[in-house]
Protein backbone atom coordinates (compact mmCIF):
# COMPACT_ATOMS: atom_id res chain seq x y z
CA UNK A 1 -45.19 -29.31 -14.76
CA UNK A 2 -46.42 -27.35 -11.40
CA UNK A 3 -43.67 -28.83 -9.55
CA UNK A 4 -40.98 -27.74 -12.14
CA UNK A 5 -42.29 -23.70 -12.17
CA UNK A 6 -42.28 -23.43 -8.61
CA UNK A 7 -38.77 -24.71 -8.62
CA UNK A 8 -38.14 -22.65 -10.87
CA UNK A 9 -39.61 -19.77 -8.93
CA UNK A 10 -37.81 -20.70 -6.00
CA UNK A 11 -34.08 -20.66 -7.53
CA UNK A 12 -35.17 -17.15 -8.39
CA UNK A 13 -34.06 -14.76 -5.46
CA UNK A 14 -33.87 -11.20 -7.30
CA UNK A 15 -35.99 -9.49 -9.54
CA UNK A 16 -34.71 -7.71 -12.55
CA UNK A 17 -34.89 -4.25 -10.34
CA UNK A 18 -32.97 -5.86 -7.88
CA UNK A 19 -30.37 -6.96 -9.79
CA UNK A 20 -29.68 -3.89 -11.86
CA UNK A 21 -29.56 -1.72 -8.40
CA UNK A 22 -27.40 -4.16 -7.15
CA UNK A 23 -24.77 -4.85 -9.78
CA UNK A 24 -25.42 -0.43 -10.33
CA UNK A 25 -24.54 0.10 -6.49
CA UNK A 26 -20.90 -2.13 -6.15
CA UNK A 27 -19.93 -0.52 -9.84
CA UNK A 28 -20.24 2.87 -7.56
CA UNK A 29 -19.03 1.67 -4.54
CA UNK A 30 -15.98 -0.05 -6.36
CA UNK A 31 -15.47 3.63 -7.74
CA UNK A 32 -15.45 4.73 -4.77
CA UNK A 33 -13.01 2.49 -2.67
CA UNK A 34 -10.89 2.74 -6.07
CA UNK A 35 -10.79 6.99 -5.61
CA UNK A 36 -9.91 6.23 -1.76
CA UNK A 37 -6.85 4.28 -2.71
CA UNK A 38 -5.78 6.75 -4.96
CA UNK A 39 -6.30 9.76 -3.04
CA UNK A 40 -4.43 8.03 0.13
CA UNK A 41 -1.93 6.23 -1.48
CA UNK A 42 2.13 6.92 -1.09
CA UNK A 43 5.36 5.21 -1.89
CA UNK A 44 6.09 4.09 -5.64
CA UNK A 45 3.98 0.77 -5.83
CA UNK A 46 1.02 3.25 -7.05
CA UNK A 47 -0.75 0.56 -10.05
CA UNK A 48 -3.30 1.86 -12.42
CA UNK A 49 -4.21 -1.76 -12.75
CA UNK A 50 -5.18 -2.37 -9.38
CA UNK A 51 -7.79 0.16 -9.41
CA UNK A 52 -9.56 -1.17 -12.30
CA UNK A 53 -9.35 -4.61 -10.14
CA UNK A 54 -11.11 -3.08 -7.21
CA UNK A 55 -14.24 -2.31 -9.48
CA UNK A 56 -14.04 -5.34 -10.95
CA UNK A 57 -13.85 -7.17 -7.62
CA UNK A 58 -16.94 -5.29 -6.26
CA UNK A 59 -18.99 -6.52 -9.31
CA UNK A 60 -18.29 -9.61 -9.73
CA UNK A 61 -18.49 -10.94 -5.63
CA UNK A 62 -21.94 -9.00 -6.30
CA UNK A 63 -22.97 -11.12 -8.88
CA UNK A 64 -21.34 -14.31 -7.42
CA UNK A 65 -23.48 -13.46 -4.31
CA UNK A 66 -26.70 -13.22 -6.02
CA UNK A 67 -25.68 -16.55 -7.83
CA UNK A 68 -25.42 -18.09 -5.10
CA UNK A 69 -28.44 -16.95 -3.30
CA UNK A 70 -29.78 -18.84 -0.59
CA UNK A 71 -28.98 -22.56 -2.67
CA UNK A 72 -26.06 -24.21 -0.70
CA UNK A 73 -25.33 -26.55 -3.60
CA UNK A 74 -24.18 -23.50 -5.99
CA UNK A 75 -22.53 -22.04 -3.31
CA UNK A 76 -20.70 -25.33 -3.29
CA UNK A 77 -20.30 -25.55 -6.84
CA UNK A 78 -18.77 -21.75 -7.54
CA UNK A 79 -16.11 -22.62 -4.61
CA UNK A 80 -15.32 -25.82 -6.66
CA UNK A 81 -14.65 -23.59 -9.84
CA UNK A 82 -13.31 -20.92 -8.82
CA UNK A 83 -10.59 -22.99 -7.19
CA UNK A 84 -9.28 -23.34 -10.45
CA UNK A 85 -8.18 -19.50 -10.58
CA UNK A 86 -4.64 -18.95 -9.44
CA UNK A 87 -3.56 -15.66 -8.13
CA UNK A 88 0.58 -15.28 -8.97
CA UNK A 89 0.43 -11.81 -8.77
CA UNK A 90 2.36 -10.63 -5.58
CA UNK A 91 0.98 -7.57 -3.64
CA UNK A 92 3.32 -5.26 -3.45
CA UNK A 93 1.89 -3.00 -0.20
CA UNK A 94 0.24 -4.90 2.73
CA UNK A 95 -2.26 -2.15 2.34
CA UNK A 96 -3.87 -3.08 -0.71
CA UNK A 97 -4.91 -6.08 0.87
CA UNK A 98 -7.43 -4.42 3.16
CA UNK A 99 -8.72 -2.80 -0.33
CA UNK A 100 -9.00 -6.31 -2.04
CA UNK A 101 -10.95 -7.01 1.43
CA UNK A 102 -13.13 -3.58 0.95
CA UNK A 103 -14.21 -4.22 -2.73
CA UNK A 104 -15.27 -8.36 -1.58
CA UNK A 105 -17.01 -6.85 1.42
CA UNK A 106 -19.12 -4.23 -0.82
CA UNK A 107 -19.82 -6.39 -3.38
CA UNK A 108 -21.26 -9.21 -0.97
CA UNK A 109 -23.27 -6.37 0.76
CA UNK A 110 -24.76 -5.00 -2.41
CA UNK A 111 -25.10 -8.69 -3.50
CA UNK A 112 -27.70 -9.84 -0.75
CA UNK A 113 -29.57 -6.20 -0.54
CA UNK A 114 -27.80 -4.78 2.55
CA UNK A 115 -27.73 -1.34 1.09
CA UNK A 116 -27.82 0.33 4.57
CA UNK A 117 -24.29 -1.67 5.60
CA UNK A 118 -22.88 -1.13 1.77
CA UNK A 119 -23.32 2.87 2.55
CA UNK A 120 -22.47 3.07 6.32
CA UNK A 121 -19.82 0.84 5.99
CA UNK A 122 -17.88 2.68 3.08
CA UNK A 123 -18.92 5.55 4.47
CA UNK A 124 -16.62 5.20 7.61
CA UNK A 125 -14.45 3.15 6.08
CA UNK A 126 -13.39 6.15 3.58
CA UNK A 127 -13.38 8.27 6.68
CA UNK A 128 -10.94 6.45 8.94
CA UNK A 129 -8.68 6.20 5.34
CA UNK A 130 -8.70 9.79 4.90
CA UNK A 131 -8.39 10.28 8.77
CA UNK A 132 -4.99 7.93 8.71
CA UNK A 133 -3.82 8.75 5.47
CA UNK A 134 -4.11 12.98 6.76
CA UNK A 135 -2.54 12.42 10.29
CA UNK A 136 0.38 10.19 8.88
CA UNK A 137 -0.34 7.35 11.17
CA UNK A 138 2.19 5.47 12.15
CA UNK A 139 5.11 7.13 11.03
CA UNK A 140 7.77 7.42 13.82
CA UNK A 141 10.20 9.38 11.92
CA UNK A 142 9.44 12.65 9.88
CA UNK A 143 13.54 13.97 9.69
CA UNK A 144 14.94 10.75 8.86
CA UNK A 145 17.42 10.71 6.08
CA UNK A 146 19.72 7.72 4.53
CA UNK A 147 23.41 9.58 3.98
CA UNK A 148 25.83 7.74 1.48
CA UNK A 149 29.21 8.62 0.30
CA UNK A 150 32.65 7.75 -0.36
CA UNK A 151 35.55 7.76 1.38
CA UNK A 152 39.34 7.12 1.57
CA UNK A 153 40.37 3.44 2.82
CA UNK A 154 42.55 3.41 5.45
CA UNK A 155 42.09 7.14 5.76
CA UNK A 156 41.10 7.62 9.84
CA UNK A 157 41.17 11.74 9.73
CA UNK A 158 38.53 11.43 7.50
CA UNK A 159 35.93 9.06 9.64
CA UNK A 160 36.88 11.31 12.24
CA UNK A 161 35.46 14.25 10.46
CA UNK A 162 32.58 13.31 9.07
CA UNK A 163 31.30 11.67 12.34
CA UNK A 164 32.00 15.30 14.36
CA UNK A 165 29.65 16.73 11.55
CA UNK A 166 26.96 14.50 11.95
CA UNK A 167 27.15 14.77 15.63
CA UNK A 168 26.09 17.95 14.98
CA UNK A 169 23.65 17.81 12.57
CA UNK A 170 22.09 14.67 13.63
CA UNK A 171 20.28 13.69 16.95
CA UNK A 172 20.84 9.90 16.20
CA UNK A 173 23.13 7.62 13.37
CA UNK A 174 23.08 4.14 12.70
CA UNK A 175 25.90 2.44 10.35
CA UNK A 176 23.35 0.72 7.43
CA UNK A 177 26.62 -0.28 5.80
CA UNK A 178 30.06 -0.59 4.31
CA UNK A 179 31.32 -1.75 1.00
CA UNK A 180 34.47 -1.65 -0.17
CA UNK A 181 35.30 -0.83 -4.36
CA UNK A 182 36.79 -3.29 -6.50
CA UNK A 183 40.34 -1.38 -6.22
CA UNK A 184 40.43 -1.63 -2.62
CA UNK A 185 40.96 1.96 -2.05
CA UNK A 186 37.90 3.30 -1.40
CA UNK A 187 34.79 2.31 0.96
CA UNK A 188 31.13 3.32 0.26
CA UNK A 189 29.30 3.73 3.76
CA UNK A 190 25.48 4.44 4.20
CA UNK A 191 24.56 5.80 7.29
CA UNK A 192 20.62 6.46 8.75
CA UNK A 193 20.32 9.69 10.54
CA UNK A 194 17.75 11.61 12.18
CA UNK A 195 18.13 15.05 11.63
CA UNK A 196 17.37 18.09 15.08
CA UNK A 197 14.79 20.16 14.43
CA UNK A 198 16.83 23.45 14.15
CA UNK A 199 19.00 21.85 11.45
CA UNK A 200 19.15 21.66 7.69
CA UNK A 201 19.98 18.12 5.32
CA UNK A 202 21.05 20.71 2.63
CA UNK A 203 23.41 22.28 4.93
CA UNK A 204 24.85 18.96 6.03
CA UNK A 205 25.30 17.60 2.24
CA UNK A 206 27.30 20.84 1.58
CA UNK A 207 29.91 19.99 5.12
CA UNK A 208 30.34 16.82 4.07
CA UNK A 209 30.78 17.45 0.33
CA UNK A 210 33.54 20.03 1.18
CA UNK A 211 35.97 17.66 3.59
CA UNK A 212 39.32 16.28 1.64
CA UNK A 213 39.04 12.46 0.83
CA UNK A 214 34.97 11.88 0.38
CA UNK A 215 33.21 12.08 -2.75
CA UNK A 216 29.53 10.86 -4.05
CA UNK A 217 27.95 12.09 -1.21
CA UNK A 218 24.01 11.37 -1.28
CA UNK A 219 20.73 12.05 1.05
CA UNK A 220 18.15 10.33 0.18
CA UNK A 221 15.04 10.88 2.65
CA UNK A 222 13.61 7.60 4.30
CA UNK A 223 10.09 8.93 4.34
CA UNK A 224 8.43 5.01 3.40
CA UNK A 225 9.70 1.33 4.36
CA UNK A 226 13.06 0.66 2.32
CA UNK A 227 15.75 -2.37 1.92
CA UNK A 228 18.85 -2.81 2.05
């Protein structure tokens, strides 16, 4: 009977206290990595969704973590069903990742009572967020515009003008591509420019808009990572 209470004592790592502050503290920090994202984020894979799954993440590694405790057999046991979970949703930024990584990190540091890492840690990682997401970093481009219009097959005069206009208007351009229409009488091109500094995209729409033989012209400003 002795031997089965102290085993029983010994499988139990956490008091109540402990628990509560625990599971209290990755709710908040989940919050909080879930506010960073949000604040920070850009481009149109924004999810409501995963928000609510970074909160949930940071609670439930907590809990799994406090599960586990210091018994290597559960730990064992958890990996074992949990490998029966299958993950077929595909992340749409690289970035949100590093957030997935954020919540599991909080929620194991909560989990086994390192409250001074759980706070420094999300502490400076919400800095250095804020501090990338403010200074733009890594963007190489801020004037860089995708131009696509329509012109005349066959027509040289007009390739002729539109490439002395965005000579002028545009430090650098790079052929994306060509595609001719069903008819065979037109040719949709898509250029990538990058506009000088002294020079305006709305003035440039309105040159090329005005020469004879082009039609459906379009900027549309390459600010974020797109395909073609």
């Amino acid at each position: 009977m002795e031997e089965g209470i102290n085993l029983f004592k010994q499988s139990i790592v956490y008091s109540p206290s402990e628990i509560i502050i625990n599971l209290i503290l990755s709710f908040v920090f989940g919050l909080v990595i879930s506010f960073i994202y949000k604040s920070t984020h850009k481009g149109l894979s924004y999810s409501q969704s995963f928000m609510i799954t970074n909160v949930f993440v940071s609670v439930i590694v907590c809990m799994v973590i406090m599960i586990i405790g210091n018994n290597l057999a559960r730990a064992f046991a958890l990996v074992g069903a949990l490998s029966i979970i299958r993950f077929r949703t595909v992340v749409k930024d690289t970035k949100d990742t590093a957030y997935i990584f954020w919540s599991l990190a909080s929620g194991m540091a909560t989990g086994t009572g390192s409250y001074f890492l759980a706070i420094a840690g999300n502490a400076i990682i919400s800095l250095i967020a804020f501090t990338l997401f403010k200074t733009n970093y890594g963007s190489i481009i801020k004037s860089e515009f995708i131009i696509q219009f329509r012109i005349k097959a066959g027509d040289k005069n007009v390739s002729k003008n539109y490439n002395n206009i965005l000579s002028k208007y545009a430090r650098t351009q790079t052929l994306l591509s060509s595609e001719s229409s069903e008819d065979k009488n037109s040719i949709k091109v898509s250029i990538d420019i990058v506009m000088r500094e002294n020079k305006d995209n709305n003035s440039l729409l309105q040159e090329i808009s005005a020469l004879p033989g082009i039609t459906e012209v379009i900027i549309i400003a390459a600010k974020n990572d797109i395909d073609y």
